[in-house]
N, C-alpha and C. Protein backbone atom coordinates (compact mmCIF):
# COMPACT_ATOMS: atom_id res chain seq x y z
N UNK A 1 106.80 108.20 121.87
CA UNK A 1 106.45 109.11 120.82
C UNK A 1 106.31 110.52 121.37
N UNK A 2 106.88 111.55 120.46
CA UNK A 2 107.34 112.72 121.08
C UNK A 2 105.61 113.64 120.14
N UNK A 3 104.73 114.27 120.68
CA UNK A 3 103.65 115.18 119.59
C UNK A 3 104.42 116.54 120.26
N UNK A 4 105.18 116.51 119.62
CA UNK A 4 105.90 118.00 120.27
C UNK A 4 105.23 118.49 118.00
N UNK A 5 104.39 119.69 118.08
CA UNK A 5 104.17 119.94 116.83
C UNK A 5 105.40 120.56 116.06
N UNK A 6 106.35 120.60 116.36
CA UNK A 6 106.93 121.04 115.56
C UNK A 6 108.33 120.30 115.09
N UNK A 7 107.78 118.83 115.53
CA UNK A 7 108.84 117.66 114.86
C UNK A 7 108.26 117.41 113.86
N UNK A 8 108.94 116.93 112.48
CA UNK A 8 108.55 116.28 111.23
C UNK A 8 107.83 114.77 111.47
N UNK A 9 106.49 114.55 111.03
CA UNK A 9 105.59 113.60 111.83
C UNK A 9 105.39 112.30 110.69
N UNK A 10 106.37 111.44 111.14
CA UNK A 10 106.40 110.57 109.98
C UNK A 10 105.28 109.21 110.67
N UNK A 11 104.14 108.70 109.51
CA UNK A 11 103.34 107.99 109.85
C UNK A 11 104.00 106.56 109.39
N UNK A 12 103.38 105.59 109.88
CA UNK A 12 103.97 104.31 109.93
C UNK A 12 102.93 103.13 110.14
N UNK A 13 102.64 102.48 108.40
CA UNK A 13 101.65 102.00 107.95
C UNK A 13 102.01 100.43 108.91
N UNK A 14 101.83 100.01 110.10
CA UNK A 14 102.85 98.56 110.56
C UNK A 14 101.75 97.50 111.03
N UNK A 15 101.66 96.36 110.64
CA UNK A 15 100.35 95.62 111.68
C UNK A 15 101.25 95.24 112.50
N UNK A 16 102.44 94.69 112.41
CA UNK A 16 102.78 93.80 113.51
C UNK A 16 103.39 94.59 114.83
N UNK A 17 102.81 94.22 116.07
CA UNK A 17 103.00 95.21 117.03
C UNK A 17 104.92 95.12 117.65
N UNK A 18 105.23 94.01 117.29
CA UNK A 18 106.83 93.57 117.91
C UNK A 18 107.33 94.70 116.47
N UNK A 19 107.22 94.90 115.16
CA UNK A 19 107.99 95.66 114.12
C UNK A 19 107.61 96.90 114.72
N UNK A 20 106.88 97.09 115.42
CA UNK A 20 106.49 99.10 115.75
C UNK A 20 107.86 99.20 116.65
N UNK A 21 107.49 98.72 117.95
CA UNK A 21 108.36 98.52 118.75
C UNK A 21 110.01 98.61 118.33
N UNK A 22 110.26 97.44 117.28
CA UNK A 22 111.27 97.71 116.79
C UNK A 22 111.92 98.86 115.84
N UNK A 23 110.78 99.65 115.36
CA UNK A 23 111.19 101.03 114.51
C UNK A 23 110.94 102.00 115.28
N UNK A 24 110.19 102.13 116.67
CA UNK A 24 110.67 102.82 117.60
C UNK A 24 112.26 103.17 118.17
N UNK A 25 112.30 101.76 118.31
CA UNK A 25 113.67 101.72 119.20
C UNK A 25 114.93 102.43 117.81
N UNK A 26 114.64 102.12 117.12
CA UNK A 26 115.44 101.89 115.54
C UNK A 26 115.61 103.84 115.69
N UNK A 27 114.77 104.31 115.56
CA UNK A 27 114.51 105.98 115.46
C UNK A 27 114.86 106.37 117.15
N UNK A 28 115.29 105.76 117.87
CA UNK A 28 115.68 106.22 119.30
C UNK A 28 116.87 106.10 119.31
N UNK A 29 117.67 105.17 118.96
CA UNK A 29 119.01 104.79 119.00
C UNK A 29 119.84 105.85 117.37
N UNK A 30 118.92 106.00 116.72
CA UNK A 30 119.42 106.82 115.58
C UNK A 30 119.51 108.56 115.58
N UNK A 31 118.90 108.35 117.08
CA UNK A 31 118.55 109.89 117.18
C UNK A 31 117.87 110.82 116.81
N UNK A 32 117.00 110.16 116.25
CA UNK A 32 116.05 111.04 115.05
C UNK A 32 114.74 111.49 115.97
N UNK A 33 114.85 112.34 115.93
CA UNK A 33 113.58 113.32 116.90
C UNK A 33 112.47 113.74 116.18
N UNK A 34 111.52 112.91 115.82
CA UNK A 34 110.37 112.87 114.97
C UNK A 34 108.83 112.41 116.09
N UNK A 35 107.90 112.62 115.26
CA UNK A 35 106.47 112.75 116.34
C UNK A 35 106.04 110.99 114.91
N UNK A 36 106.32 109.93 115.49
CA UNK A 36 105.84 109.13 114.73
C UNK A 36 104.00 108.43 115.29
N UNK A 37 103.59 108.52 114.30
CA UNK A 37 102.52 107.50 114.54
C UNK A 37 101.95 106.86 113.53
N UNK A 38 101.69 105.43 114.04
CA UNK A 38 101.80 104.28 113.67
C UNK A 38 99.57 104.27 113.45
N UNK A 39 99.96 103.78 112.19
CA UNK A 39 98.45 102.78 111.76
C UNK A 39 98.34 101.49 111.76
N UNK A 40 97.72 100.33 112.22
CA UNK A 40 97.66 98.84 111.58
C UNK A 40 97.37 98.46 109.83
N UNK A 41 96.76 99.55 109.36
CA UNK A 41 96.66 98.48 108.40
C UNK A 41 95.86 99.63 107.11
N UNK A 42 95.76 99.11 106.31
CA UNK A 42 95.52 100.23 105.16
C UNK A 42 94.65 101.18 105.51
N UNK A 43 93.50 100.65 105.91
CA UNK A 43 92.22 101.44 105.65
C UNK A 43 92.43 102.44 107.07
N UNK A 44 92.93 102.18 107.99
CA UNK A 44 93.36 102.86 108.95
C UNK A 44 94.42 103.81 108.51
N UNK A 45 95.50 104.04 107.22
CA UNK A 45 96.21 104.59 106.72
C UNK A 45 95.38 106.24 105.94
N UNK A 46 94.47 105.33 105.15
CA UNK A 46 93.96 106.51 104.35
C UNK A 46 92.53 107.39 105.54
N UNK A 47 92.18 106.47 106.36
CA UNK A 47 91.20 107.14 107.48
C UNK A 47 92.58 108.40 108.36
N UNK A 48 93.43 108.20 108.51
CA UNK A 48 94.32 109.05 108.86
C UNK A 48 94.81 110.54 108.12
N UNK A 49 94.92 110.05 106.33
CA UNK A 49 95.80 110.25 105.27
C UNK A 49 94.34 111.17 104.98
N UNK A 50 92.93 110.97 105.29
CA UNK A 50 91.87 111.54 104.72
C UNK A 50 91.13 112.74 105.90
N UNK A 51 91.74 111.90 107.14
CA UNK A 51 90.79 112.82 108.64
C UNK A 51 89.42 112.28 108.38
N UNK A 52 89.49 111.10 108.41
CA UNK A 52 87.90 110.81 109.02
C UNK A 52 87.63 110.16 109.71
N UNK A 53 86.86 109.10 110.05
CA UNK A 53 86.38 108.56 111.53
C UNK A 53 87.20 108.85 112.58
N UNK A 54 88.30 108.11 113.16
CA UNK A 54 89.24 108.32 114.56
C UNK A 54 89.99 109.82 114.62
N UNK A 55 90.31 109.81 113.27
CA UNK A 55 91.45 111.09 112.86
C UNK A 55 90.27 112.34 112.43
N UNK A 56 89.30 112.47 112.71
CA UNK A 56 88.43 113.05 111.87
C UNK A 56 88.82 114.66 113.05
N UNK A 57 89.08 114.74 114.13
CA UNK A 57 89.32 115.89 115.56
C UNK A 57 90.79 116.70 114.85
N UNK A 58 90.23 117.84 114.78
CA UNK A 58 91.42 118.68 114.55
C UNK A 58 92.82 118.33 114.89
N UNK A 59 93.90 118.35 114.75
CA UNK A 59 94.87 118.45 115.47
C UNK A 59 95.71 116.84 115.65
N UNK A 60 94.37 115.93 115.27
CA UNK A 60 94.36 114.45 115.37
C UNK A 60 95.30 113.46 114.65
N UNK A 61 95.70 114.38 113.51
CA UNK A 61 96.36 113.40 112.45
C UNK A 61 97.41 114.92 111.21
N UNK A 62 97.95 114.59 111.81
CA UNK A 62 99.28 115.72 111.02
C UNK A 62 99.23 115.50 110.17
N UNK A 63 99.50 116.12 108.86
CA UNK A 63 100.03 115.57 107.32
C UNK A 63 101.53 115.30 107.67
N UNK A 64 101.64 113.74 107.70
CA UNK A 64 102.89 113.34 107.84
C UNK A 64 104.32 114.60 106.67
N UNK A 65 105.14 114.21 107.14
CA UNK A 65 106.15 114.35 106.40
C UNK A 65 106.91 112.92 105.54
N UNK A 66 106.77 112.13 105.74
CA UNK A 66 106.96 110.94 105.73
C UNK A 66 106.24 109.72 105.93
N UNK A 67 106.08 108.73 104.72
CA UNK A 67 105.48 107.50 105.22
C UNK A 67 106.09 106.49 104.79
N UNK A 68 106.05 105.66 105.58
CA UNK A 68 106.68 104.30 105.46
C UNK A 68 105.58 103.39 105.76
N UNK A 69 105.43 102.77 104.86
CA UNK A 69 104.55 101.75 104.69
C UNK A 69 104.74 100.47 104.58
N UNK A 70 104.40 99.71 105.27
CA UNK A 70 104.30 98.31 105.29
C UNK A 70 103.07 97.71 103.86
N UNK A 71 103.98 96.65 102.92
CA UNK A 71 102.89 96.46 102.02
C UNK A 71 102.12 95.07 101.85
N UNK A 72 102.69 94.64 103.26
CA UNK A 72 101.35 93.10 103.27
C UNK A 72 100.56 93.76 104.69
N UNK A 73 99.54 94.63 104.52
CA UNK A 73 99.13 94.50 105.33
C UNK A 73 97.60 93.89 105.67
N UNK A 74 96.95 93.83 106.49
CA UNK A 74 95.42 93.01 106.66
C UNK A 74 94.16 94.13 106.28
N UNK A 75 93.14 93.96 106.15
CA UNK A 75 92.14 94.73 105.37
C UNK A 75 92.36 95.36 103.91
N UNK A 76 93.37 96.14 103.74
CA UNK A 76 93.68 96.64 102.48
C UNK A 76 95.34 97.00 102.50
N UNK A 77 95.68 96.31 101.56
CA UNK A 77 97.26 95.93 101.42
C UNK A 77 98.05 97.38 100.98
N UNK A 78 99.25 97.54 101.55
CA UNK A 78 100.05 98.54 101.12
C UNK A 78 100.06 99.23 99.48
N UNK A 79 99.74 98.11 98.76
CA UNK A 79 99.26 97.96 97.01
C UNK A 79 98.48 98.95 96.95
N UNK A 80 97.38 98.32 97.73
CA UNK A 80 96.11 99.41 97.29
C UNK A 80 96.10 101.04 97.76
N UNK A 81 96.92 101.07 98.96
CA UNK A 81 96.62 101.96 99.27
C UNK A 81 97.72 103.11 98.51
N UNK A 82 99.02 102.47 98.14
CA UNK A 82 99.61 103.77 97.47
C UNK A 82 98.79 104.09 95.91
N UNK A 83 98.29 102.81 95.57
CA UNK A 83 97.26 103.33 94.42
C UNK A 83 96.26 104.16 94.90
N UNK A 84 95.38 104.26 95.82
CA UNK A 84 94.40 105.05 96.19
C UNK A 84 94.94 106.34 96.62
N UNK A 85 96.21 106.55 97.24
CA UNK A 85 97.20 107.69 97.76
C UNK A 85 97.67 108.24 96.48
N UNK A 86 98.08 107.99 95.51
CA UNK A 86 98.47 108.89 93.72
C UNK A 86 97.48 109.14 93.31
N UNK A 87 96.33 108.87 93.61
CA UNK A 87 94.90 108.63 92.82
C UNK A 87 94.41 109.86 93.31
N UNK A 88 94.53 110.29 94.64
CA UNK A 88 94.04 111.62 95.51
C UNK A 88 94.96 112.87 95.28
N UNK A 89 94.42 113.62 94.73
CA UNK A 89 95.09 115.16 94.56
C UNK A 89 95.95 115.69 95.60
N UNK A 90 94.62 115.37 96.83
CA UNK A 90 94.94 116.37 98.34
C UNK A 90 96.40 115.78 98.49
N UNK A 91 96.74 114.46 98.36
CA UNK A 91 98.06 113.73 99.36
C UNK A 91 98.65 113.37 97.99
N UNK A 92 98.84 112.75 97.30
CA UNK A 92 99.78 112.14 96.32
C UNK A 92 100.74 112.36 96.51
N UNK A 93 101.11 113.78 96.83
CA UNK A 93 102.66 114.27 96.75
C UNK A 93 103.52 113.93 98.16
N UNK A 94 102.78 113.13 99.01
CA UNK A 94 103.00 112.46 100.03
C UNK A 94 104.53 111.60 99.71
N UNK A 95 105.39 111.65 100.33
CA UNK A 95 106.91 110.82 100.18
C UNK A 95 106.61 109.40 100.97
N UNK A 96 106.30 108.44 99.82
CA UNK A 96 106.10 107.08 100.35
C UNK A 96 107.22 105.96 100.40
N UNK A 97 107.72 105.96 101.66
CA UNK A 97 108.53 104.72 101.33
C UNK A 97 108.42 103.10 101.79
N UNK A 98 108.61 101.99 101.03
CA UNK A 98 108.35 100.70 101.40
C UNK A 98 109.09 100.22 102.46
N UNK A 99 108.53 99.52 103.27
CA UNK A 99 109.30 99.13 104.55
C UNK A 99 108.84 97.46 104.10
N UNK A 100 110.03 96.62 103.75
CA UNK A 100 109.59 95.42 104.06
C UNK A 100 110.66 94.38 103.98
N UNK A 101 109.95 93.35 103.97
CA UNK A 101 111.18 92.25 104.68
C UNK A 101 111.64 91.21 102.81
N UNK A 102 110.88 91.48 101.90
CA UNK A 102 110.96 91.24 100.77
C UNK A 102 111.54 91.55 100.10
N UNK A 103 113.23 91.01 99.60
CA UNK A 103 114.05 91.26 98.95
C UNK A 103 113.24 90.71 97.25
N UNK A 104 112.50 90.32 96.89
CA UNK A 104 112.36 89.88 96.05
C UNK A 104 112.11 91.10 94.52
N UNK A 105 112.73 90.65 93.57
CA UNK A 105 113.19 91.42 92.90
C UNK A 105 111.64 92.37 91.83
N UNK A 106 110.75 91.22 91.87
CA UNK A 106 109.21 91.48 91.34
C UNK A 106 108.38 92.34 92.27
N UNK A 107 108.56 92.36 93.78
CA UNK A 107 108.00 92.52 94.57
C UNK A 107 108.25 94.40 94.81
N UNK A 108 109.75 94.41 94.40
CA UNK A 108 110.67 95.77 94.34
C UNK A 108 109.88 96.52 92.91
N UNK A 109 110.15 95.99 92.16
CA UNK A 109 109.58 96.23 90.61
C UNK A 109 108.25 96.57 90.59
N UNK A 110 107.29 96.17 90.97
CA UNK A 110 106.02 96.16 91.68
C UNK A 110 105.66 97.64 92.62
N UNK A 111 106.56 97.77 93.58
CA UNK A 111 106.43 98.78 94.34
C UNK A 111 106.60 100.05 93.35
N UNK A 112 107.73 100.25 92.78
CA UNK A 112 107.97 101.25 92.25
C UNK A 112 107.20 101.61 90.94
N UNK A 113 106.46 100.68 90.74
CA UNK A 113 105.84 101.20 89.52
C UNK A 113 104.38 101.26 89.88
N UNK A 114 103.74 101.25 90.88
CA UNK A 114 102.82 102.07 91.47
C UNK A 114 102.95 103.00 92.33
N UNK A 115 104.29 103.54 92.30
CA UNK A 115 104.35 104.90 93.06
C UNK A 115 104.76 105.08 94.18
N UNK A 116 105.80 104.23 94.86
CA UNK A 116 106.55 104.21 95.77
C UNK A 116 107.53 104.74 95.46
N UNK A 117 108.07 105.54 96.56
CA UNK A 117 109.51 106.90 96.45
C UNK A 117 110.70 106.06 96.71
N UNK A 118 110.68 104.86 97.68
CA UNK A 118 112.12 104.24 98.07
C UNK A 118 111.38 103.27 98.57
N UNK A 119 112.55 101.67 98.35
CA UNK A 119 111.78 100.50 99.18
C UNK A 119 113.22 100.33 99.81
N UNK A 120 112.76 100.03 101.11
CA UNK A 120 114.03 99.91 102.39
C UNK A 120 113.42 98.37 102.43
N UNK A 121 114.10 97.49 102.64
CA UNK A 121 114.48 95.73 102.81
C UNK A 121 114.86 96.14 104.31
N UNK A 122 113.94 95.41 105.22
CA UNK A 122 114.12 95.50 106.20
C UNK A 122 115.34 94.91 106.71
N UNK A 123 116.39 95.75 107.50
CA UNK A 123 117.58 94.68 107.84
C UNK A 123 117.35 93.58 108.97
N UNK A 124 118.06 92.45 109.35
CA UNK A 124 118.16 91.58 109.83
C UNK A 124 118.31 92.24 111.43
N UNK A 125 119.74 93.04 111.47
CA UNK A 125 120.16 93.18 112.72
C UNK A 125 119.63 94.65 113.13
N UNK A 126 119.37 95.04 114.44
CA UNK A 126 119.32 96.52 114.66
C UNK A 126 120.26 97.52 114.44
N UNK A 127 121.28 96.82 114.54
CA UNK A 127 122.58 97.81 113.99
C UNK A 127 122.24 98.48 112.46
N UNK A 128 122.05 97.59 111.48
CA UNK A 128 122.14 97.77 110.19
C UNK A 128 121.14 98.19 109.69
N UNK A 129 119.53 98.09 110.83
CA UNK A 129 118.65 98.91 110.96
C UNK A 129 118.69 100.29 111.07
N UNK A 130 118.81 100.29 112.29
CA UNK A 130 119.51 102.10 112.45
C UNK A 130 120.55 102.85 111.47
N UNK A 131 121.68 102.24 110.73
CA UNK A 131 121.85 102.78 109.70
C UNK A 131 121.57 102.90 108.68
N UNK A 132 120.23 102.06 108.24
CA UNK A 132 119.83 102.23 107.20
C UNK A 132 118.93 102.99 107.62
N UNK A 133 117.93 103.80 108.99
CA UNK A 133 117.24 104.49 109.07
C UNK A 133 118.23 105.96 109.15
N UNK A 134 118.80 105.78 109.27
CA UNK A 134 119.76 107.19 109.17
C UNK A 134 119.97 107.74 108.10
N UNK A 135 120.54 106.93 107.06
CA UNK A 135 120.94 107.14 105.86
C UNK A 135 119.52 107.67 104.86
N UNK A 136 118.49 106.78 106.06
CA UNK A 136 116.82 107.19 104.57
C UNK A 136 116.75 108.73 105.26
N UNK A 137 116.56 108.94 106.88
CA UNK A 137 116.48 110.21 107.02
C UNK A 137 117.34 111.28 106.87
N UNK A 138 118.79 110.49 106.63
CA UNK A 138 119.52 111.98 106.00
C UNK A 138 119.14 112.50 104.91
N UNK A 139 118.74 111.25 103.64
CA UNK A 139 118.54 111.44 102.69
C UNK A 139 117.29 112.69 102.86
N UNK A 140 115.98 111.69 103.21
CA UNK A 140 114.56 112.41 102.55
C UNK A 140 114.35 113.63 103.61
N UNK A 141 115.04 113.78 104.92
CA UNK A 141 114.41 115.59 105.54
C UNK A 141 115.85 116.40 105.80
N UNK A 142 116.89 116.26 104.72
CA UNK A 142 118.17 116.98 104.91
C UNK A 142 118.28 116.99 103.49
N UNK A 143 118.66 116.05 102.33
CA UNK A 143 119.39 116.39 101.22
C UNK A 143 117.90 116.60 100.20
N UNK A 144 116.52 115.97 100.36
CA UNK A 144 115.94 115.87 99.51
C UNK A 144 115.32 117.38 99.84
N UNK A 145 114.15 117.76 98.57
CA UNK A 145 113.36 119.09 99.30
C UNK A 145 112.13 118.84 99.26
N UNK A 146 111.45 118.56 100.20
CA UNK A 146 109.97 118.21 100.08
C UNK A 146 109.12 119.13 99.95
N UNK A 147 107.61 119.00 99.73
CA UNK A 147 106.22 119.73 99.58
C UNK A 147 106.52 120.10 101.21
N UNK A 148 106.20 121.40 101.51
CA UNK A 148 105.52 121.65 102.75
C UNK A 148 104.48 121.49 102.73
N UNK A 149 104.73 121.19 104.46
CA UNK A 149 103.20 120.37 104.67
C UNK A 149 102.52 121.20 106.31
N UNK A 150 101.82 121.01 106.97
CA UNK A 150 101.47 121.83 108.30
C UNK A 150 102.40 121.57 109.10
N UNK A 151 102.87 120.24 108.67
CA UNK A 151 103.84 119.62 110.14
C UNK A 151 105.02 120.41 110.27
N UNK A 152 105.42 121.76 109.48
CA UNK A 152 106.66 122.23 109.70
C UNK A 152 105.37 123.65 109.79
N UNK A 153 104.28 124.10 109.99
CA UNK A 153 103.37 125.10 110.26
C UNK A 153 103.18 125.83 108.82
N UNK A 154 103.30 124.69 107.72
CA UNK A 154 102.87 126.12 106.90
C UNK A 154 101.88 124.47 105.91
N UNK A 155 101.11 125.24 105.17
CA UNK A 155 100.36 124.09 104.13
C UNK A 155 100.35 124.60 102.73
């Protein structure tokens, strides 16, 4: 992980420590030069997303540009937390996307109608990984236009 401040700092809601690893490597092989950091699990999401307890030190927790969220996660599920994330003024406008291994068609339906921006189906192979991480980051920090946020120095 690169904290160079003036990469776009995409956070990454993940419990399982082998999937970090693997969306590391995924954003290394894709070339994508971003300052990522990773939470386990909801309440560790919005303690980040809010600056309080761990993240509470200046400088500690960037306003991502990007989140990808994992939505089974342990303590408080990806569910709750993009409901509690639209629910907050300060972040809502936060670009949330679903990271998961659930093709299921209710599960998709579900996401998006509590306020998820894109659900990515995790691919099988790393190949088809990395291009589907390419294709989300061409999309959301090249063709889309986001809220500025500090992570590019302005709020």
């Amino acid at each position: 992980m690169n904290r160079d401040p003036i990469l776009p700092t995409v956070l990454v809601a993940e419990d399982h420590d082998y999937d970090k690893l693997i969306l590391t490597e995924v954003f290394g092989r894709a070339g994508i030069k971003a300052d990522i950091r990773f939470v386990s699990d909801g309440e560790q999401m919005l303690d980040y997303l809010k600056r309080r307890h761990r993240y509470a030190e200046e400088g500690s927790a960037p306003t991502p540009t990007l989140i990808l969220l994992d939505l089974n996660m342990p303590r408080l599920d990806g569910r709750k937390v993009i409901r509690i994330l639209r629910a907050d003024e300060a972040i809502r406008h936060l670009p949330v996307i679903a990271l998961s291994t659930s093709e299921s068609p209710k599960h998709i339906t579900e996401a998006y109608s509590i306020g998820i921006n894109a659900y990515l189906v995790k691919p099988a192979s790393i190949s088809d990984y990395v291009s589907a991480i390419e294709s989300l980051w061409q999309f959301w920090m090249k063709t889309a236009s986001l809220p500025m946020t500090e992570s590019f120095g302005h709020e």
